[in-house]
N, C-alpha and C. Protein backbone atom coordinates (compact mmCIF):
# COMPACT_ATOMS: atom_id res chain seq x y z
N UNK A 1 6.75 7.27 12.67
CA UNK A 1 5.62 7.02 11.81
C UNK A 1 5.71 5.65 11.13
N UNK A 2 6.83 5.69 10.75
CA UNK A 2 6.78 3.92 10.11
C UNK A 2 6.10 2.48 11.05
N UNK A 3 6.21 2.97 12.37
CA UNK A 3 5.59 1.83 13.36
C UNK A 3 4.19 1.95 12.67
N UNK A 4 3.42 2.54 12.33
CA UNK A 4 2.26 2.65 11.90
C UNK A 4 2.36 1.37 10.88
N UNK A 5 3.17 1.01 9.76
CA UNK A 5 3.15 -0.02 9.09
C UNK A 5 3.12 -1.42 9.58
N UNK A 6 3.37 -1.49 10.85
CA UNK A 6 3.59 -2.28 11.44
C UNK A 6 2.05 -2.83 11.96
N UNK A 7 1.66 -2.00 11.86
CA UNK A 7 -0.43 -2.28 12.38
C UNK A 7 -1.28 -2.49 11.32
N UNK A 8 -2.07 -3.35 11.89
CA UNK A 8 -3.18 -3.70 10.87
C UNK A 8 -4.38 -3.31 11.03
N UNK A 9 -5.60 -3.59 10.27
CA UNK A 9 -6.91 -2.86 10.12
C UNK A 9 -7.40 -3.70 11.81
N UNK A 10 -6.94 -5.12 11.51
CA UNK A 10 -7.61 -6.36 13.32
C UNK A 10 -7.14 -5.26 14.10
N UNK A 11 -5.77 -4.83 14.18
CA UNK A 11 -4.88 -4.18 15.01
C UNK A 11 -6.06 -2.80 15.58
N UNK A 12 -6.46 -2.02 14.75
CA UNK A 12 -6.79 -0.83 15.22
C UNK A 12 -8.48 -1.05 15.80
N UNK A 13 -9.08 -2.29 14.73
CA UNK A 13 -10.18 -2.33 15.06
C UNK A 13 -10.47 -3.03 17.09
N UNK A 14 -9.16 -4.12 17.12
CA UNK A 14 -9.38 -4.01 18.38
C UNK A 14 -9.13 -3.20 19.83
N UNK A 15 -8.58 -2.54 18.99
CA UNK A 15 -8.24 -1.01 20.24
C UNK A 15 -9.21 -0.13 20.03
N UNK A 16 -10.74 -0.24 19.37
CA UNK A 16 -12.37 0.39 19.46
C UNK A 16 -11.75 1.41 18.29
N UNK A 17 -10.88 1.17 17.45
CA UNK A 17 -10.71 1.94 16.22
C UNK A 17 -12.09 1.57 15.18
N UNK A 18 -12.49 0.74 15.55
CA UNK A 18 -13.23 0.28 13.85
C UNK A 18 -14.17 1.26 13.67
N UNK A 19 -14.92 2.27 14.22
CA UNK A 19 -15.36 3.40 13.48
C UNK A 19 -14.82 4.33 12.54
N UNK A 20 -13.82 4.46 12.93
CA UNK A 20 -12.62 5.01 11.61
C UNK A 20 -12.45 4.35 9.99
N UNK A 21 -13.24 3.25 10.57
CA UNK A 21 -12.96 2.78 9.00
C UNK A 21 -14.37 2.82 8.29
N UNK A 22 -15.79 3.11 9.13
CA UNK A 22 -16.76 3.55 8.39
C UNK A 22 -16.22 5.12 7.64
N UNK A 23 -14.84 5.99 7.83
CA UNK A 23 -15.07 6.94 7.26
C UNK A 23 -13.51 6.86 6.09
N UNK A 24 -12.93 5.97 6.57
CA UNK A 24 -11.42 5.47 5.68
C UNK A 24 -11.76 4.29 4.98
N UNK A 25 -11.42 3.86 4.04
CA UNK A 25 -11.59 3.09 3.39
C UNK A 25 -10.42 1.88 3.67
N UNK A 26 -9.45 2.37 3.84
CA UNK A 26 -7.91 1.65 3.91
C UNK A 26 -7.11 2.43 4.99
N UNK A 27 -5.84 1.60 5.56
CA UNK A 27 -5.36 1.97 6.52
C UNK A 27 -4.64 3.25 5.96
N UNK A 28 -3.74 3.45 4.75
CA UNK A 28 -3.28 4.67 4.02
C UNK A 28 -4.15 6.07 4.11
N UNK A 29 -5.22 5.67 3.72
CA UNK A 29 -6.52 7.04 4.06
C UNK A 29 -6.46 7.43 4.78
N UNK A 30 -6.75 6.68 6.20
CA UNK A 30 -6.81 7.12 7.21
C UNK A 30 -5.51 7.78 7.98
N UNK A 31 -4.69 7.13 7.59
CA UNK A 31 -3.56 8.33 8.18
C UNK A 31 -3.18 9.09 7.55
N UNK A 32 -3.19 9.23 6.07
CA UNK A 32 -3.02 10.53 5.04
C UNK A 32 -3.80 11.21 6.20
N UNK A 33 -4.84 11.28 6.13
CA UNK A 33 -5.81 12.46 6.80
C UNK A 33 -5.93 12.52 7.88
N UNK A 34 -5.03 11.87 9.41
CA UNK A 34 -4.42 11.72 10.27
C UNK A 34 -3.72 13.15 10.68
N UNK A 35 -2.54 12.38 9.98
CA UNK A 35 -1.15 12.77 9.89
C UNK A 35 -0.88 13.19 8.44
N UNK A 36 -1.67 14.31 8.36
CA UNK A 36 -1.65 15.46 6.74
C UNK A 36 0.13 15.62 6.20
N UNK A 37 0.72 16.15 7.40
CA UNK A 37 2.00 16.41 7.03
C UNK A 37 3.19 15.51 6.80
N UNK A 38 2.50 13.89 7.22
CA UNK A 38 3.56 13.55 6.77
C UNK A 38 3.20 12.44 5.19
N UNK A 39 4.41 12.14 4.41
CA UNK A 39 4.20 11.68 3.00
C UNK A 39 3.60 10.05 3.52
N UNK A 40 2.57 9.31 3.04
CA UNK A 40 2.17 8.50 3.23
C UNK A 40 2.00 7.87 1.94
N UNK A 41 2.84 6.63 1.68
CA UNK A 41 2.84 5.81 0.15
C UNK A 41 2.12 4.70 0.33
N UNK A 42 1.60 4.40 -0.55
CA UNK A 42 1.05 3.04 -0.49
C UNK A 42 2.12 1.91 -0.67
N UNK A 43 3.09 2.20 -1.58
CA UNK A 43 4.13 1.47 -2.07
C UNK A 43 4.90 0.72 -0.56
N UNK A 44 4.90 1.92 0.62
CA UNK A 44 5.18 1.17 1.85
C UNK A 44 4.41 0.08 2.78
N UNK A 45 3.05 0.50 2.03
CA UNK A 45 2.12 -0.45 2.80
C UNK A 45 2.06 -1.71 2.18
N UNK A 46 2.47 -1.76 1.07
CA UNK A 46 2.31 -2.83 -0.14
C UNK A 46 4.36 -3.85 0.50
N UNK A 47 4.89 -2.89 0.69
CA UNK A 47 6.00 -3.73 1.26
C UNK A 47 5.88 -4.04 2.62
N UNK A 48 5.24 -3.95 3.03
CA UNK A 48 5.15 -4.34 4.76
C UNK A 48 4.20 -5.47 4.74
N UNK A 49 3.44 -5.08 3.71
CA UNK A 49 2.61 -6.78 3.55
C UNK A 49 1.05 -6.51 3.50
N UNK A 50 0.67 -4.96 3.73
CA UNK A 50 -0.81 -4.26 4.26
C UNK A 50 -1.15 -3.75 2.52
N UNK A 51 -1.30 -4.29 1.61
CA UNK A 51 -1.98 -3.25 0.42
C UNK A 51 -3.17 -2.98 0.11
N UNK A 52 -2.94 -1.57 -0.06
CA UNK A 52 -4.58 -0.99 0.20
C UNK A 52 -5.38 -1.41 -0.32
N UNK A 53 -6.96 -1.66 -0.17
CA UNK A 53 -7.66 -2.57 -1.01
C UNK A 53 -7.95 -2.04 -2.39
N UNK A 54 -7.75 -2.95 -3.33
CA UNK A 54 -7.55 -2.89 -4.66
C UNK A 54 -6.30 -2.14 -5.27
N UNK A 55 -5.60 -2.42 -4.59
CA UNK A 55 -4.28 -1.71 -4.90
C UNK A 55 -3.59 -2.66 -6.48
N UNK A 56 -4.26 -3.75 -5.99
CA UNK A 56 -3.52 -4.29 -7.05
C UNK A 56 -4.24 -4.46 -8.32
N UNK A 57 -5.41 -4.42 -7.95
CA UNK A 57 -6.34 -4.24 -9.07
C UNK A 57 -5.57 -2.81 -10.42
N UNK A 58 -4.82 -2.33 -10.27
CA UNK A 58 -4.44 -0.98 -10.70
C UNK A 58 -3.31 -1.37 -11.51
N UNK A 59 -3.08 -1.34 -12.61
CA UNK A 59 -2.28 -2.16 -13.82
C UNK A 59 -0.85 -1.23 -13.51
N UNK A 60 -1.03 0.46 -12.77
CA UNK A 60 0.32 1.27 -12.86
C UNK A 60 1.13 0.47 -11.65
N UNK A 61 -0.14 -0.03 -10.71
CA UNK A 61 0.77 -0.68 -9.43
C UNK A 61 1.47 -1.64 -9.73
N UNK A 62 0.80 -2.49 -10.70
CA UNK A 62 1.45 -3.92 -11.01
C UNK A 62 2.54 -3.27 -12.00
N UNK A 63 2.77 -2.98 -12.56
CA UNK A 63 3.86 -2.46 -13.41
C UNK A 63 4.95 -2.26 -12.59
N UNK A 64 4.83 -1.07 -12.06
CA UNK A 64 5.67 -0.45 -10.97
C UNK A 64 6.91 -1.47 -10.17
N UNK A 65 5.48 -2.84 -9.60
CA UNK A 65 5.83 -3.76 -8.65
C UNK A 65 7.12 -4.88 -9.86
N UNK A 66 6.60 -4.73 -10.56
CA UNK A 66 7.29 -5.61 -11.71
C UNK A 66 8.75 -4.90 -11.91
N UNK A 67 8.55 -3.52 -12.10
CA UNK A 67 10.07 -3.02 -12.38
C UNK A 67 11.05 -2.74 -11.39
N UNK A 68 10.25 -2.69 -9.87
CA UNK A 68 10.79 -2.52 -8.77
C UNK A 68 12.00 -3.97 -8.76
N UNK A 69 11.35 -5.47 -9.04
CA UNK A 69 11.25 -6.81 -9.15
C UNK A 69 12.70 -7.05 -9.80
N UNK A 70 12.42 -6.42 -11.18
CA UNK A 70 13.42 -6.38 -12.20
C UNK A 70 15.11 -6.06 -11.58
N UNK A 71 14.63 -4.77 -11.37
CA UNK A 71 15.50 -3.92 -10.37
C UNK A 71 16.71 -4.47 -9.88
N UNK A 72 15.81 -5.64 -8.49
CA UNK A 72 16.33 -5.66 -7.44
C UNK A 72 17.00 -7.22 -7.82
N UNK A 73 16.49 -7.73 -8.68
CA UNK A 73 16.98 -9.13 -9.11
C UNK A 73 18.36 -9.22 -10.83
N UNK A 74 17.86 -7.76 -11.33
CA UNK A 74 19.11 -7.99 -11.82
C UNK A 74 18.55 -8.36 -13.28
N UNK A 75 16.92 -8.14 -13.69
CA UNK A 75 16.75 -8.52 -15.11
C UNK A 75 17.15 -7.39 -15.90
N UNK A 76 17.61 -7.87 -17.25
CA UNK A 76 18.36 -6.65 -17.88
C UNK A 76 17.00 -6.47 -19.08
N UNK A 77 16.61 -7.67 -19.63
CA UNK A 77 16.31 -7.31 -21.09
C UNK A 77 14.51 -8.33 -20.54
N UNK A 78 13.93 -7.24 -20.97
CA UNK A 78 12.14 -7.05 -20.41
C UNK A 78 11.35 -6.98 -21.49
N UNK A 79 10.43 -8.32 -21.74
CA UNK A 79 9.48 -8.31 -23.28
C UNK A 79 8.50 -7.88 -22.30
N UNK A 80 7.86 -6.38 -23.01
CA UNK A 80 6.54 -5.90 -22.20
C UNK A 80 5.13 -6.43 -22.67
N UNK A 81 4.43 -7.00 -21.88
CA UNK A 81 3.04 -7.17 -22.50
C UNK A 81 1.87 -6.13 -21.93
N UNK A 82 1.20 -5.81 -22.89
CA UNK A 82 0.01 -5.02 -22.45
C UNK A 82 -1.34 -5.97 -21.83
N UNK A 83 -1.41 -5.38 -20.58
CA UNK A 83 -2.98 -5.79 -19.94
C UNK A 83 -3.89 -4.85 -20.21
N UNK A 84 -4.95 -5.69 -20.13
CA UNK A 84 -5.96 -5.52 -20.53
C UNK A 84 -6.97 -6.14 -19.25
């Protein structure tokens, strides 16, 4: 299933997929409701380089992405600002 991250919206639309996306909005949708059983994150699509549209528009994503950031680089001490 992860090869799926590996494809893009060009990707499916040129294999006569692009009707699928009059009923999905984003590539995540469409395989949530695909492939029901398996867990489908956006957080993976957002690391592969594919984020769902307006994903980032979403202040919990940007947060998230920020502490993931923190994390992995080793910041210890974090002045939080509120968006708006």
């Amino acid at each position: 299933m992860k090869d799926w991250l590996k494809i893009s919206r060009h990707d499916v639309k040129r294999q006569g997929g692009a009707v699928l996306f009059q009923y999905y909005m984003s590539m995540p949708k469409m395989l949530q409701r695909i492939y029901p059983n398996h867990t489908w994150r956006s957080e993976d699509f957002v690391a592969s380089g594919k984020a769902p549209r307006g994903y980032w528009e979403d202040t919990d994503n940007l947060l998230r992405a920020l502490q993931r950031a923190e994390e992995k680089i080793g910041i210890q001490k974090v002045v939080r600002v509120i968006l708006s």
